[in-house]
PDB file of N, CA and C in Angstrom:
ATOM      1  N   UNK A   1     -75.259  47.670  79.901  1.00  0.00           N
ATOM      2  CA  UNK A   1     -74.470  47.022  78.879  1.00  0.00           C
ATOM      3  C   UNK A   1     -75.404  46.139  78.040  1.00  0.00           C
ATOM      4  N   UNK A   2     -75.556  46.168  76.816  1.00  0.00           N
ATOM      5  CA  UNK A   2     -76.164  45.368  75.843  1.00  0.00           C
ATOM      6  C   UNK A   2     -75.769  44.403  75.809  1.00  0.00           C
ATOM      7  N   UNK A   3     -76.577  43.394  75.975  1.00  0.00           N
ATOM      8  CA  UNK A   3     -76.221  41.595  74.935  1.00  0.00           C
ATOM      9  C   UNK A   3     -75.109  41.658  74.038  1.00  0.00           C
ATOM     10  N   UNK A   4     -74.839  42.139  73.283  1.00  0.00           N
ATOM     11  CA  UNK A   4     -73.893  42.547  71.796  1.00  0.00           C
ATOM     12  C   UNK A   4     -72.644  42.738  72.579  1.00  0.00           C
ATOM     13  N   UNK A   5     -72.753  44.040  73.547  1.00  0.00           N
ATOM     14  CA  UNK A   5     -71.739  44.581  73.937  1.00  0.00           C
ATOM     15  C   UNK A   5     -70.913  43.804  75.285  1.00  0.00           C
ATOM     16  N   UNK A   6     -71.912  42.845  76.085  1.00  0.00           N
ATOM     17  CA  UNK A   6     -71.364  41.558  76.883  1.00  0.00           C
ATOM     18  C   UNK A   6     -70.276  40.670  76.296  1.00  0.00           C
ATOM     19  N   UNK A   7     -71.001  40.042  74.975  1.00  0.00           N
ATOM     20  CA  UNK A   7     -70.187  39.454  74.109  1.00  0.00           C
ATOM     21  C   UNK A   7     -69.025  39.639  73.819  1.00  0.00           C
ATOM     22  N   UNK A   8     -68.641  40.880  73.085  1.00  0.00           N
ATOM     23  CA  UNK A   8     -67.699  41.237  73.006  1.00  0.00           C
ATOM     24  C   UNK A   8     -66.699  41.683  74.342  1.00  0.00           C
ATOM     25  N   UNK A   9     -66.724  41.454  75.026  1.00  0.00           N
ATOM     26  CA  UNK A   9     -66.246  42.348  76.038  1.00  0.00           C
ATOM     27  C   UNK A   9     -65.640  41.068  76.874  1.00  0.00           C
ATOM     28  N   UNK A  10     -66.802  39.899  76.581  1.00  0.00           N
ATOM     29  CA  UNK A  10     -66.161  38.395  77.311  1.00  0.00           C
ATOM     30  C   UNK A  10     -65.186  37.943  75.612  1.00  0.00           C
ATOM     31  N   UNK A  11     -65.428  38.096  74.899  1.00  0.00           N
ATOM     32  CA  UNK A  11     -64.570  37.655  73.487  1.00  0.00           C
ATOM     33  C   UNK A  11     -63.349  38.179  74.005  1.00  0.00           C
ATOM     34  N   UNK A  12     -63.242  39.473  74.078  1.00  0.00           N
ATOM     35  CA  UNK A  12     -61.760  40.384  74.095  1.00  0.00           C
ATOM     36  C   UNK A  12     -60.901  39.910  75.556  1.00  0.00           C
ATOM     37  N   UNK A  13     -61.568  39.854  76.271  1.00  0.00           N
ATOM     38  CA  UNK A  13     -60.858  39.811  77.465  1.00  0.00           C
ATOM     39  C   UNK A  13     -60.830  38.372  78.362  1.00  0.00           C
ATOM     40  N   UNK A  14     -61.434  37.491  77.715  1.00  0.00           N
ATOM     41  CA  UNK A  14     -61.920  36.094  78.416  1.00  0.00           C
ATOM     42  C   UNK A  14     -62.633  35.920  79.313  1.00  0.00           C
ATOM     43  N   UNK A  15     -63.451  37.222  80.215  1.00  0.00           N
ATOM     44  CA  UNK A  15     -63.732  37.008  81.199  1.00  0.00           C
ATOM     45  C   UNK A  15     -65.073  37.931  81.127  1.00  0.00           C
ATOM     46  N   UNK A  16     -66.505  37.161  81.929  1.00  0.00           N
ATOM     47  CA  UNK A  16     -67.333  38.287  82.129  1.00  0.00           C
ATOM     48  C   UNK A  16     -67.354  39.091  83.011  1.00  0.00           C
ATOM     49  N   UNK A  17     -67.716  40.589  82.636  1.00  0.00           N
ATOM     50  CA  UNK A  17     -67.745  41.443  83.964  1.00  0.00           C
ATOM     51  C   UNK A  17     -68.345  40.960  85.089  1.00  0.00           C
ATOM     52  N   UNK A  18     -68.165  41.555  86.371  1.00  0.00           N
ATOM     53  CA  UNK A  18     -68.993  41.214  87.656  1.00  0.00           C
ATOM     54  C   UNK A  18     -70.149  42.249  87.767  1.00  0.00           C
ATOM     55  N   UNK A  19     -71.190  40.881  87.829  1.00  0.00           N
ATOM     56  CA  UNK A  19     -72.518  41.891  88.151  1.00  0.00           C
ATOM     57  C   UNK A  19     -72.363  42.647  89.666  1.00  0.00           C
ATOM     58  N   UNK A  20     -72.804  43.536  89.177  1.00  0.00           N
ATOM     59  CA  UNK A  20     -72.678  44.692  90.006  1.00  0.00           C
ATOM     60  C   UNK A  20     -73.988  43.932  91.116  1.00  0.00           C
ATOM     61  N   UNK A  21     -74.781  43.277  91.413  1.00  0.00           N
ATOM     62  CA  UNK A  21     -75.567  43.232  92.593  1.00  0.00           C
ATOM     63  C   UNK A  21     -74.926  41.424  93.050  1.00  0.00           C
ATOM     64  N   UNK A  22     -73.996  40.809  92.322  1.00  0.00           N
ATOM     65  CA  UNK A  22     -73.743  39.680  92.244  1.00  0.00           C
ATOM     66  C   UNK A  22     -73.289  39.786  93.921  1.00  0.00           C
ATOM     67  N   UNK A  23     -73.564  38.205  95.132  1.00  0.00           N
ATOM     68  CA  UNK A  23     -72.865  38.766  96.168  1.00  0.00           C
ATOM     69  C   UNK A  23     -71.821  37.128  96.013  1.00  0.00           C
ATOM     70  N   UNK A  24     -70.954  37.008  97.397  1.00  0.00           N
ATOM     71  CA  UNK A  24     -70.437  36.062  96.618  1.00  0.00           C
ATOM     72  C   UNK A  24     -71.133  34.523  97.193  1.00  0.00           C
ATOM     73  N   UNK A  25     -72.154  34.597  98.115  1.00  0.00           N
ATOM     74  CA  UNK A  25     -73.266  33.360  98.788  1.00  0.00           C
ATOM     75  C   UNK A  25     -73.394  33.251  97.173  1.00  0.00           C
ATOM     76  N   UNK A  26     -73.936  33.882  95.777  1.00  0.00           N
ATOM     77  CA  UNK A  26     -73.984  33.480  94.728  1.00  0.00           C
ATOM     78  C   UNK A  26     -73.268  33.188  93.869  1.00  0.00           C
ATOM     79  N   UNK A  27     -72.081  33.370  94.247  1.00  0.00           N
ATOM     80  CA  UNK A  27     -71.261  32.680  93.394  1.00  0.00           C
ATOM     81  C   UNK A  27     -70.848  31.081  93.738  1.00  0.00           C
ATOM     82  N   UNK A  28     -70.962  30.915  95.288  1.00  0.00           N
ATOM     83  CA  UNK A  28     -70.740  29.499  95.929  1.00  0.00           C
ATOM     84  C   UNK A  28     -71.871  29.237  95.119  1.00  0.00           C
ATOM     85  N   UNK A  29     -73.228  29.203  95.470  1.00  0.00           N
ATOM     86  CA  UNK A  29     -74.096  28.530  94.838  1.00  0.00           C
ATOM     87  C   UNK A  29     -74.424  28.191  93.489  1.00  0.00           C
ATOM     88  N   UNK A  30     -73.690  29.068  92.491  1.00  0.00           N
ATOM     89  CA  UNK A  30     -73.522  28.712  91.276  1.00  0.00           C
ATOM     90  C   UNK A  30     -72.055  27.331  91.386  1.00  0.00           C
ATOM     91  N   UNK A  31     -71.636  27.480  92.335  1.00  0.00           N
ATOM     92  CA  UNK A  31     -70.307  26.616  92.359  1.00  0.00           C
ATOM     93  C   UNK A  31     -70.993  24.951  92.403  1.00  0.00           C
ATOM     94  N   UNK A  32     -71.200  25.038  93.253  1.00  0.00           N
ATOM     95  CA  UNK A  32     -72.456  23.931  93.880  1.00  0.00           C
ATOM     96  C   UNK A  32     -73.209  23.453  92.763  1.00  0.00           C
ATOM     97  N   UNK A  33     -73.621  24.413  92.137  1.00  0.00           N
ATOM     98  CA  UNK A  33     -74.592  23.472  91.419  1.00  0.00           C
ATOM     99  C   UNK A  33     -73.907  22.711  90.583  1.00  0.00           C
ATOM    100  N   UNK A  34     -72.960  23.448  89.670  1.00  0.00           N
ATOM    101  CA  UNK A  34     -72.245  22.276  89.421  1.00  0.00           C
ATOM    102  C   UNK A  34     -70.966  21.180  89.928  1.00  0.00           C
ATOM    103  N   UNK A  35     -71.262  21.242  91.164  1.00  0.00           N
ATOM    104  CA  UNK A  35     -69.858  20.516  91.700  1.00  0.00           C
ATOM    105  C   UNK A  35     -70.734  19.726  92.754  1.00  0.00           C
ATOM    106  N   UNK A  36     -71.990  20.024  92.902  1.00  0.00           N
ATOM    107  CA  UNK A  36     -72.619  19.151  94.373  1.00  0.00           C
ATOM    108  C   UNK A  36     -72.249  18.124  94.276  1.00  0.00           C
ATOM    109  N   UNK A  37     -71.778  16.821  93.842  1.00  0.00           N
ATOM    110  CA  UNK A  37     -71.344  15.866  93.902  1.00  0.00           C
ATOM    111  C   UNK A  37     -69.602  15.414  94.065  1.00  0.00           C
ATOM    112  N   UNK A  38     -69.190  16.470  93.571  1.00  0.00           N
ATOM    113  CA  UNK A  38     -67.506  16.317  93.933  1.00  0.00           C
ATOM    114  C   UNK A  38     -66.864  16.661  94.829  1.00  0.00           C
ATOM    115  N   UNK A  39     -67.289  17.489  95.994  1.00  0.00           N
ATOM    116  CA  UNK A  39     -66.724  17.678  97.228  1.00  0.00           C
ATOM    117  C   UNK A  39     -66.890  16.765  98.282  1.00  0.00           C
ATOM    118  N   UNK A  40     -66.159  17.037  99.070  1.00  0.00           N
ATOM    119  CA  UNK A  40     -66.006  16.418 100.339  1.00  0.00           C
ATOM    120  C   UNK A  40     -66.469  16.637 101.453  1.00  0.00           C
ATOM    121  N   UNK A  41     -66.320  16.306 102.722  1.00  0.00           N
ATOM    122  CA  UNK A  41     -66.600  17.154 103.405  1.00  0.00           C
ATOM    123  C   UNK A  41     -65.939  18.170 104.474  1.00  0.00           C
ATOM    124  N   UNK A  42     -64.702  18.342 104.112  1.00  0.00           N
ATOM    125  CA  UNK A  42     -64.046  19.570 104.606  1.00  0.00           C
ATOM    126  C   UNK A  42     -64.048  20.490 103.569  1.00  0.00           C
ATOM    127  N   UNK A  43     -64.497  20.197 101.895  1.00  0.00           N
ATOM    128  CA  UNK A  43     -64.213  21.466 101.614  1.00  0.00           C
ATOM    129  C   UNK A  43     -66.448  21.610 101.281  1.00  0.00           C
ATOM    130  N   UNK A  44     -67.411  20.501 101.847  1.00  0.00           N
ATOM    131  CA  UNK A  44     -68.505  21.306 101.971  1.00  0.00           C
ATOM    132  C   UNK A  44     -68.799  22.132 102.925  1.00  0.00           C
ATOM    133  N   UNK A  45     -67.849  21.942 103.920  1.00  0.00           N
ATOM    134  CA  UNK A  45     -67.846  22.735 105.562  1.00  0.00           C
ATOM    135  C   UNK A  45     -67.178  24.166 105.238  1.00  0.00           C
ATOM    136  N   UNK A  46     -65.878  24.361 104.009  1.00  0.00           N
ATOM    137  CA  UNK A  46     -65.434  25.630 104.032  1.00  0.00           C
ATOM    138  C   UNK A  46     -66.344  26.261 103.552  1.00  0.00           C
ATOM    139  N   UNK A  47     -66.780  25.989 102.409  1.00  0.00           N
ATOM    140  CA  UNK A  47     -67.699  26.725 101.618  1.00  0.00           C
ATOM    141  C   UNK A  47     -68.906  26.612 102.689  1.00  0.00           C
ATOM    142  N   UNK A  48     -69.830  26.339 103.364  1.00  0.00           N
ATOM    143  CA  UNK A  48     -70.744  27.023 103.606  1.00  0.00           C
ATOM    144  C   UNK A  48     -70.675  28.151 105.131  1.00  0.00           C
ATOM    145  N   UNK A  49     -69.087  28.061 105.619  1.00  0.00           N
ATOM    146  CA  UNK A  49     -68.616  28.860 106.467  1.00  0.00           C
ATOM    147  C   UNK A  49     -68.164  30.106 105.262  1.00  0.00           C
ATOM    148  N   UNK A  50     -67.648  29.743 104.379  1.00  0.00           N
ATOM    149  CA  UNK A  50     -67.421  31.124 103.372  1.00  0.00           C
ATOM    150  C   UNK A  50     -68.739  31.801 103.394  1.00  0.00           C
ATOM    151  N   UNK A  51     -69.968  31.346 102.986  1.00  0.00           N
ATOM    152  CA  UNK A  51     -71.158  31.343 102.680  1.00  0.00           C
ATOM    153  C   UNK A  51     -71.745  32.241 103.842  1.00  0.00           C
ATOM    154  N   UNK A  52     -71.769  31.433 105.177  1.00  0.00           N
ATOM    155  CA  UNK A  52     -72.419  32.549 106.376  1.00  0.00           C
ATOM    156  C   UNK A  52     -71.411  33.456 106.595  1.00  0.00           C
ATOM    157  N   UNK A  53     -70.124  33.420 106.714  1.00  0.00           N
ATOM    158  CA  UNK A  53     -69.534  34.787 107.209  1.00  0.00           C
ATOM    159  C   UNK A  53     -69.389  36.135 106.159  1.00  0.00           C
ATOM    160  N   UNK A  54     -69.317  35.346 104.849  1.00  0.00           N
ATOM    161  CA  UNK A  54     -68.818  36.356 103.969  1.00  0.00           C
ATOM    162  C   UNK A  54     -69.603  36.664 102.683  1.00  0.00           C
ATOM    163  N   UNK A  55     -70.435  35.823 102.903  1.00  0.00           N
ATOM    164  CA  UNK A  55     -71.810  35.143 101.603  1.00  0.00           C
ATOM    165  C   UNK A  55     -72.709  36.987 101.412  1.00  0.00           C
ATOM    166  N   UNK A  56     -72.661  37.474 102.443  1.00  0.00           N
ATOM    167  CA  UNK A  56     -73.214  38.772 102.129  1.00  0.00           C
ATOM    168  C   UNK A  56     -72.199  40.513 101.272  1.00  0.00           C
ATOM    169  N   UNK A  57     -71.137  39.705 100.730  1.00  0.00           N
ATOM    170  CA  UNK A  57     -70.159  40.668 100.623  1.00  0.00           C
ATOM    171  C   UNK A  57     -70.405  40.805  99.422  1.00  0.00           C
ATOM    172  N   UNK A  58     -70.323  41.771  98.709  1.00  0.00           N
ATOM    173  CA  UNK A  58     -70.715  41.743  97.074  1.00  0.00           C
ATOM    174  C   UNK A  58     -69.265  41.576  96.292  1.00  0.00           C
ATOM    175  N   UNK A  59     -69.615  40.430  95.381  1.00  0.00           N
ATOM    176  CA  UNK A  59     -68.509  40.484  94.293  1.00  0.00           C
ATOM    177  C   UNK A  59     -67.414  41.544  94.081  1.00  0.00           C
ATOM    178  N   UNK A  60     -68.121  42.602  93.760  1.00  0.00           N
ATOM    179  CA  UNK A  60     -67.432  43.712  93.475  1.00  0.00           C
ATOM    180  C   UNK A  60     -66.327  44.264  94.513  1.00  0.00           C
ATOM    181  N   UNK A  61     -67.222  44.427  95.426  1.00  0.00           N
ATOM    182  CA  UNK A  61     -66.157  44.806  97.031  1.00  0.00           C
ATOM    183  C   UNK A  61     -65.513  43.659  97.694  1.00  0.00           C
ATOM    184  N   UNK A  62     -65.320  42.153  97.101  1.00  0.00           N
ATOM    185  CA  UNK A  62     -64.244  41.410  97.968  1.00  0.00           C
ATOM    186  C   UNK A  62     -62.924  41.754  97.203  1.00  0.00           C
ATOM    187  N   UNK A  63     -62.674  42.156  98.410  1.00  0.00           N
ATOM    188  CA  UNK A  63     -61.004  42.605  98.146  1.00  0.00           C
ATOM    189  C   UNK A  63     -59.862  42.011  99.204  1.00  0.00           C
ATOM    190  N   UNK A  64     -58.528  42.084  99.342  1.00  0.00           N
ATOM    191  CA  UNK A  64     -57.860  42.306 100.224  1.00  0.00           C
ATOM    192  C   UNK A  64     -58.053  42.624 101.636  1.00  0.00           C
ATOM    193  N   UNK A  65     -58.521  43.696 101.850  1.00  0.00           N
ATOM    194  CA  UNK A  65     -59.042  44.015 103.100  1.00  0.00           C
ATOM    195  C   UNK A  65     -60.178  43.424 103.633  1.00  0.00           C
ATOM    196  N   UNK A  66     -60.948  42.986 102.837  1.00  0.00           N
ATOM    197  CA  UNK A  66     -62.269  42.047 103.570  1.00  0.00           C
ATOM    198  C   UNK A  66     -61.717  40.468 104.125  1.00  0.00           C
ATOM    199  N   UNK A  67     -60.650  39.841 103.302  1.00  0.00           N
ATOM    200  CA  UNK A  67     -60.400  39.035 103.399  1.00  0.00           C
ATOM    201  C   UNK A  67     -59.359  38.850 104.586  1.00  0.00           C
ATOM    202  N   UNK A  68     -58.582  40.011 104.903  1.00  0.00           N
ATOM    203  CA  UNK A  68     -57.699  40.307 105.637  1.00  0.00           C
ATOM    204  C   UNK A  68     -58.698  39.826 107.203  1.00  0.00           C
ATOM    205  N   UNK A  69     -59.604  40.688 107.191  1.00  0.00           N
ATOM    206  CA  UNK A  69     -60.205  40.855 107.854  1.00  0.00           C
ATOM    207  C   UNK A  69     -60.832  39.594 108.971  1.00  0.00           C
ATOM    208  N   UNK A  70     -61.734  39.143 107.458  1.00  0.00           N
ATOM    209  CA  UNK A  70     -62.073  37.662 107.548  1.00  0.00           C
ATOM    210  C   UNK A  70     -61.138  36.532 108.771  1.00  0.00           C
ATOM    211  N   UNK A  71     -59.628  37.013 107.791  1.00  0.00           N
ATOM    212  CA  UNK A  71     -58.997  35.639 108.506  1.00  0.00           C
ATOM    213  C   UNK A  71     -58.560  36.511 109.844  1.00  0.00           C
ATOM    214  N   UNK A  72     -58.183  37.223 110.436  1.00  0.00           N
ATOM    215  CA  UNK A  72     -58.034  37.990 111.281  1.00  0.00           C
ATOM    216  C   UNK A  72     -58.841  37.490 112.182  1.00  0.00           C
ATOM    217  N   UNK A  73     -60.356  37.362 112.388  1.00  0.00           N
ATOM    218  CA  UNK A  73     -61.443  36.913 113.037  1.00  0.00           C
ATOM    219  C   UNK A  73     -61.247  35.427 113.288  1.00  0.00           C
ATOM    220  N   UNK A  74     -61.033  34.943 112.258  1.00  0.00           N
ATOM    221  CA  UNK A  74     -60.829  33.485 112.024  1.00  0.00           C
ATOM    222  C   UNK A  74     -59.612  32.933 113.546  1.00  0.00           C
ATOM    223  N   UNK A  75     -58.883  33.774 113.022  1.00  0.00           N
ATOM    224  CA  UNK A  75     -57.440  33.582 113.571  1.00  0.00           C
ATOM    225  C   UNK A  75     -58.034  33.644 115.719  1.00  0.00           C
ATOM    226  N   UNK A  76     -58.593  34.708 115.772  1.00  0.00           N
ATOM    227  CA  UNK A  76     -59.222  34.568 117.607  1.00  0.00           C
ATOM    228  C   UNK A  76     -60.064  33.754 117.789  1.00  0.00           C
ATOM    229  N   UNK A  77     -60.752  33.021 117.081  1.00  0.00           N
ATOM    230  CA  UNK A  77     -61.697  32.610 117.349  1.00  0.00           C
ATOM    231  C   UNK A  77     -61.659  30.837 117.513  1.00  0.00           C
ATOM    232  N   UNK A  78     -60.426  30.928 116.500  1.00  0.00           N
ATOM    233  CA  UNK A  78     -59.735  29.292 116.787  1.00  0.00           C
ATOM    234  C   UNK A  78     -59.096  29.251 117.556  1.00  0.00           C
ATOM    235  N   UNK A  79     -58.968  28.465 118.675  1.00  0.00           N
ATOM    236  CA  UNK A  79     -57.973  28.037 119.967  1.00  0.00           C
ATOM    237  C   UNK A  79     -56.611  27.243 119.516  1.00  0.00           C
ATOM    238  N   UNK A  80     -55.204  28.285 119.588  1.00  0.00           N
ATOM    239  CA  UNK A  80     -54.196  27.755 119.112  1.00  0.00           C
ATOM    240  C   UNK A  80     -53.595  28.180 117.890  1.00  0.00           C
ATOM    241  N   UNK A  81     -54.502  28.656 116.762  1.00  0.00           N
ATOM    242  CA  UNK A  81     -54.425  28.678 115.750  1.00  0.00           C
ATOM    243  C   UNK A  81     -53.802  30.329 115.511  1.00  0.00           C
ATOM    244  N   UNK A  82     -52.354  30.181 115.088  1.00  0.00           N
ATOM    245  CA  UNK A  82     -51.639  31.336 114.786  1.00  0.00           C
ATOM    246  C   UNK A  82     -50.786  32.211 116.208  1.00  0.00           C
ATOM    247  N   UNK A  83     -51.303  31.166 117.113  1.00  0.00           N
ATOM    248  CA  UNK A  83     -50.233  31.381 118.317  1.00  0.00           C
ATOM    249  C   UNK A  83     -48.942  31.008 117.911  1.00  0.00           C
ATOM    250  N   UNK A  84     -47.802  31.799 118.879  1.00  0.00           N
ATOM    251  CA  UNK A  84     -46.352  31.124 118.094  1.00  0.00           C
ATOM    252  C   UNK A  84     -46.645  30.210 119.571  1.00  0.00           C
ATOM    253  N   UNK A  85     -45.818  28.987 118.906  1.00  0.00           N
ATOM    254  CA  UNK A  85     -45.416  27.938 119.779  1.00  0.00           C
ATOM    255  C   UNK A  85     -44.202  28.381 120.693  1.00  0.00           C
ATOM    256  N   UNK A  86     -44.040  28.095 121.792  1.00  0.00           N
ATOM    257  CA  UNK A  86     -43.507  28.223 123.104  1.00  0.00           C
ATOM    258  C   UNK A  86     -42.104  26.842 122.712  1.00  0.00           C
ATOM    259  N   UNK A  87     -41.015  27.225 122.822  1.00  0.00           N
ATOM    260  CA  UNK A  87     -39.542  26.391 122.552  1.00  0.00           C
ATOM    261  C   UNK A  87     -40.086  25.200 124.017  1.00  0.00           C
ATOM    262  N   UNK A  88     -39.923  24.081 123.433  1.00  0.00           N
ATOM    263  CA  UNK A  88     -39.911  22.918 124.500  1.00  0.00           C
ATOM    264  C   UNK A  88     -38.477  22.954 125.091  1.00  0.00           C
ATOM    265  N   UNK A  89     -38.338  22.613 126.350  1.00  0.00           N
ATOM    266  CA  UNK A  89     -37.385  23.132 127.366  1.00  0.00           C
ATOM    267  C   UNK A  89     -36.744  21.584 128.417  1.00  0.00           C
ATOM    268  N   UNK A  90     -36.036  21.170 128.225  1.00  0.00           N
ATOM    269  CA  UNK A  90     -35.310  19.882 128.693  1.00  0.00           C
ATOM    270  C   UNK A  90     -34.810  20.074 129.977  1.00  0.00           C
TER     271      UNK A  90
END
């Protein structure tokens, strides 16, 4: 895609395409750079857990199913978390 033809393409539609080798560890880090000072620290802890588990996934291919996936893992690996609770009993 040409310079010229980028342009137009972010003009028409508001948005730039996704680089095709873009993964998304680079998109946090473009996040970061401009936000290193406004987070906290539960959401600097999500993002660099986004970062190692999923930081190798390319732009292009995060979808639904990766994410599905993601929390799926998430979900065994936390103690408690997405168990149904047991009725308390008098």
């Amino acid at each position: 895609m040409t310079v010229e033809s980028k342009f137009t393409h972010v003009a028409a539609s508001g948005f730039a395409p996704i680089p095709k080798a873009a993964m998304l560890a680079d998109l946090i880090d473009k996040y970061l750079e401009g936000k290193a000072r406004e987070g906290g620290r539960t959401k600097t802890a999500t993002l660099a857990m986004f970062k190692r588990e999923l930081g190798s996934v390319r732009l292009a291919s995060l979808n639904a199913v990766v994410l599905r996936d993601f929390v799926d893992q998430r979900l065994t690996m936390a103690p408690g978390v997405g168990q149904k609770s047991l009725p308390i009993r008098s």
